[in-house]
Protein backbone atom coordinates (compact mmCIF):
# COMPACT_ATOMS: atom_id res chain seq x y z
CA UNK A 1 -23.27 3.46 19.89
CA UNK A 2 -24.62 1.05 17.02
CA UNK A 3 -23.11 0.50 13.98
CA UNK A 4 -25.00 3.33 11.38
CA UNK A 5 -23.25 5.77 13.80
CA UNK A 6 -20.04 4.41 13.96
CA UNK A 7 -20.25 4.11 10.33
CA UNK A 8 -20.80 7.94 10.44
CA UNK A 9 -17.98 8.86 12.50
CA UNK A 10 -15.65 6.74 10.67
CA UNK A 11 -16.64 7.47 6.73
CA UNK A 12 -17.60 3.35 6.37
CA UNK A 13 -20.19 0.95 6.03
CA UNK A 14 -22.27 -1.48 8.34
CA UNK A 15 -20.56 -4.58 5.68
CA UNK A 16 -16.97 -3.30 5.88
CA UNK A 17 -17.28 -3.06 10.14
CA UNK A 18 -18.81 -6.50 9.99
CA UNK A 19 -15.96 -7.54 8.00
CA UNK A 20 -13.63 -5.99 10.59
CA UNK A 21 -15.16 -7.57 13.41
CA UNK A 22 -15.49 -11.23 11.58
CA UNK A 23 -11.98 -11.09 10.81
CA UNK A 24 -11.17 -10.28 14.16
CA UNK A 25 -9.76 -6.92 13.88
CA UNK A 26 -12.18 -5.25 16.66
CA UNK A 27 -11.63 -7.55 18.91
CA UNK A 28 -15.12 -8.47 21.09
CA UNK A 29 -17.97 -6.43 20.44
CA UNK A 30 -20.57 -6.10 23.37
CA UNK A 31 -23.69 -6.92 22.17
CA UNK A 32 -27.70 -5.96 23.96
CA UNK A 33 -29.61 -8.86 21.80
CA UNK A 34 -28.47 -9.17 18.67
CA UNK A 35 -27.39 -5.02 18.12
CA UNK A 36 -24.01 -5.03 18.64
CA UNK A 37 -23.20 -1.91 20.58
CA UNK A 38 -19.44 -0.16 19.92
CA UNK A 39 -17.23 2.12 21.64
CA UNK A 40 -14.51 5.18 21.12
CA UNK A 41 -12.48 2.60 20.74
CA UNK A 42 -13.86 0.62 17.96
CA UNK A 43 -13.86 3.97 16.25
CA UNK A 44 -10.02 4.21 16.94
CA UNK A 45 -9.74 1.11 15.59
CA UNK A 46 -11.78 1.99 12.54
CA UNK A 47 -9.95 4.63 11.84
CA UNK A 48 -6.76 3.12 12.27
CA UNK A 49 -7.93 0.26 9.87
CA UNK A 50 -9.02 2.90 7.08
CA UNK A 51 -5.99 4.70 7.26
CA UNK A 52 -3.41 1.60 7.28
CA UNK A 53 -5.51 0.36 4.41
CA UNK A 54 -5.02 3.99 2.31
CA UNK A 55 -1.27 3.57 2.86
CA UNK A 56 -1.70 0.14 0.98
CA UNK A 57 -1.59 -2.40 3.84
CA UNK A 58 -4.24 -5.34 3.55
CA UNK A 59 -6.33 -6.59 5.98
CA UNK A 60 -4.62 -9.46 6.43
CA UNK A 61 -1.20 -7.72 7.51
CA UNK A 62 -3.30 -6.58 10.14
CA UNK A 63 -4.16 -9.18 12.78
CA UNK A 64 -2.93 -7.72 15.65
CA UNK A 65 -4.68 -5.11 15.61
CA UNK A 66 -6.98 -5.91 18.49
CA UNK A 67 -4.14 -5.95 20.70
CA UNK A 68 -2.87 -2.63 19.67
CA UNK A 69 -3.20 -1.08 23.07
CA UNK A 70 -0.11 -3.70 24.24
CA UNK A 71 3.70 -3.40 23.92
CA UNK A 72 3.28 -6.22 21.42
CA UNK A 73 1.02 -4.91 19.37
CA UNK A 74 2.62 -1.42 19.41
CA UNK A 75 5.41 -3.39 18.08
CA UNK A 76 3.98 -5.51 15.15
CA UNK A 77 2.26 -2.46 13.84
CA UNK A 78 6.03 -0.47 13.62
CA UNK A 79 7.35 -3.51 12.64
CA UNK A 80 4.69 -3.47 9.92
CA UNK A 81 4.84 0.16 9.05
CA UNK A 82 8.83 -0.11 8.58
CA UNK A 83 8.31 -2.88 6.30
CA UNK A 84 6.66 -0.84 4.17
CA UNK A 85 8.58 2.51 4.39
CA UNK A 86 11.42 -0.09 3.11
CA UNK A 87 9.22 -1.42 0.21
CA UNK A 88 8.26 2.60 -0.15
CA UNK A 89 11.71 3.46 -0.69
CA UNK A 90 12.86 0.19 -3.10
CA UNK A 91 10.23 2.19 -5.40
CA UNK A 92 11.45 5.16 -5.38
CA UNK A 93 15.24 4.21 -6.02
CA UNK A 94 13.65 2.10 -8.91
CA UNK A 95 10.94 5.17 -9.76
CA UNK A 96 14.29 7.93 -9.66
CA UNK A 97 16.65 5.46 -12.13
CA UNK A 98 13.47 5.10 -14.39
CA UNK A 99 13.07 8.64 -14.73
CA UNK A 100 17.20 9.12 -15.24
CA UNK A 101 17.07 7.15 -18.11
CA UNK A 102 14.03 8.98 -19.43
CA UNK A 103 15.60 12.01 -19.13
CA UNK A 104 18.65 10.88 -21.05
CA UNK A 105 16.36 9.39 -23.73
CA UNK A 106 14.31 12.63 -23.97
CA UNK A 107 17.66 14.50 -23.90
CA UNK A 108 19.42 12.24 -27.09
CA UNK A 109 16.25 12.53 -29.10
CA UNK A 110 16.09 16.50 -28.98
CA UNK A 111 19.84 16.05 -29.82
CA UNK A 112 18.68 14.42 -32.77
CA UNK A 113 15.87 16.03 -33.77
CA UNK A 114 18.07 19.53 -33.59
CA UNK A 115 20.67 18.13 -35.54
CA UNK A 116 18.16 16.57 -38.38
CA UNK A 117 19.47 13.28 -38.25
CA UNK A 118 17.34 10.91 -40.65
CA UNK A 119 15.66 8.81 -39.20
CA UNK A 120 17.33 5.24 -39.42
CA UNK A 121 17.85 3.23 -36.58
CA UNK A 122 22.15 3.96 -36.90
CA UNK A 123 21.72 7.21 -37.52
CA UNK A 124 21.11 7.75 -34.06
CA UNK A 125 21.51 6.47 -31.09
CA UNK A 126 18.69 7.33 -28.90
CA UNK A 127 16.40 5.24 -32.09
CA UNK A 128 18.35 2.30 -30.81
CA UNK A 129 17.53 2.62 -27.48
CA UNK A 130 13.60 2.68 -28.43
CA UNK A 131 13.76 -1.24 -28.77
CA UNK A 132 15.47 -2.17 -25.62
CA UNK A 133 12.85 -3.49 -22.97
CA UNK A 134 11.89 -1.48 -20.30
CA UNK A 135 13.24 -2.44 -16.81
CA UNK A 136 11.23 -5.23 -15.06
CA UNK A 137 8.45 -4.12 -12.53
CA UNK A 138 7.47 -6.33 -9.57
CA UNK A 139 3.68 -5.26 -9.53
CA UNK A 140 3.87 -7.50 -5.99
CA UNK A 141 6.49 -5.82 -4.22
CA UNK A 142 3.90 -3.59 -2.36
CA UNK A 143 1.68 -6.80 -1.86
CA UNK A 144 4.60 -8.51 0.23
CA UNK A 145 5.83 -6.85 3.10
CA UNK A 146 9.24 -7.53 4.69
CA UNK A 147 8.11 -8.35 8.13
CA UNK A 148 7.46 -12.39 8.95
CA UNK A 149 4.19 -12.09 10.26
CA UNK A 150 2.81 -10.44 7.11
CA UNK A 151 4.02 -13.31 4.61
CA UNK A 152 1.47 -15.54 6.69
CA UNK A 153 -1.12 -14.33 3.81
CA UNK A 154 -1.36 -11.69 1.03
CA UNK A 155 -5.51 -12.17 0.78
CA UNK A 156 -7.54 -9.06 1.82
C-alpha cells in the first residue's frame, strides 16, 4: 500500500509517517521508484506509535521500536511502559495529598464562614493557610522516564 492509505488506516498524515520512517521508527521501507510501498506491519507500527504517543511517551523514548517483533524489543517497550506506570503513579500520590489538603481547606473555611468569624487573618485559621505556597510541581516528571535508555534524549 502507499502512504495516503496507510495514512487512512492509521488516522495520520503522509509528514508524520515520513517523520516515523526518518527517525527510524519503521524500520526499512520497500520502495518501487521513489513511492515507498508499506505493509500490515508498518500499520502495526503506526498504530503502536500513535497510541504510545497518546499515553505521553515521545518519539524519542521510542527507538526500538523497529525491533519490536524481538525479545529485546518486547523488553525495552515494558521496560518503557513500567517507567511510566511508576511516573503515573508518583502523580497520583502527589494529585491524592493535593486534593487532602484541599479538602481540609474547603472544610476550615465553611467552619468559618458558619461560625461568622470576621475576617482577619487570626481570626481564623484556614485565612492563614491562604498565603502558604502551594506544593512544588515538577512539570518534567512525565518528560523523564525512569528507564536508562529513555534519558538518552527528551526531544520529540
Amino acid at each position: 500500500m502507499r502512504i495516503g492509505e496507510l495514512t487512512q488506516r492509521t488516522g495520520t498524515t503522509p509528514k508524520a509517517i515520513r517523520l516515523y520512517e526518518s527517525r527510524g521508527l519503521l524500520g526499512t521501507v520497500a520502495r518501487a521508484g521513489s513511492y515507498r510501498h508499506y505493509g500490515e506491519a508498518d500499520v502495526a507500527r503506526v498504530l503502536l506509535i500513535r497510541r504510545a504517543q497518546a499515553l505521553g511517551f515521545r518519539l524519542s523514548e521510542l527507538d526500538g521500536l523497529p525491533h519490536i517483533d524481538t525479545a529485546a524489543g518486547w523488553d525495552r517497550m515494558a521496560q518503557l511502559v513500567a517507567g511510566r506506570r511508576a511516573a503515573v503513579a508518583q502523580e497520583l500520590a502527589r494529585l491524592a495529598a493535593l486534593d487532602a489538603q484541599l479538602a481540609a481547606l474547603e472544610a476550615e473555611l465553611h467552619t468559618c464562614d458558619t461560625l461568622a468569624v470576621p475576617v482577619a487573618p487570626e481570626a481564623c485559621a484556614a485565612l492563614s493557610t491562604l498565603a502558604v505556597a502551594p506544593p512544588a510541581h515538577n512539570p518534567a516528571q512525565f518528560g523523564a522516564a525512569t528507564t536508562a535508555g529513555a534519558a538518552r534524549s527528551t526531544a520529540t
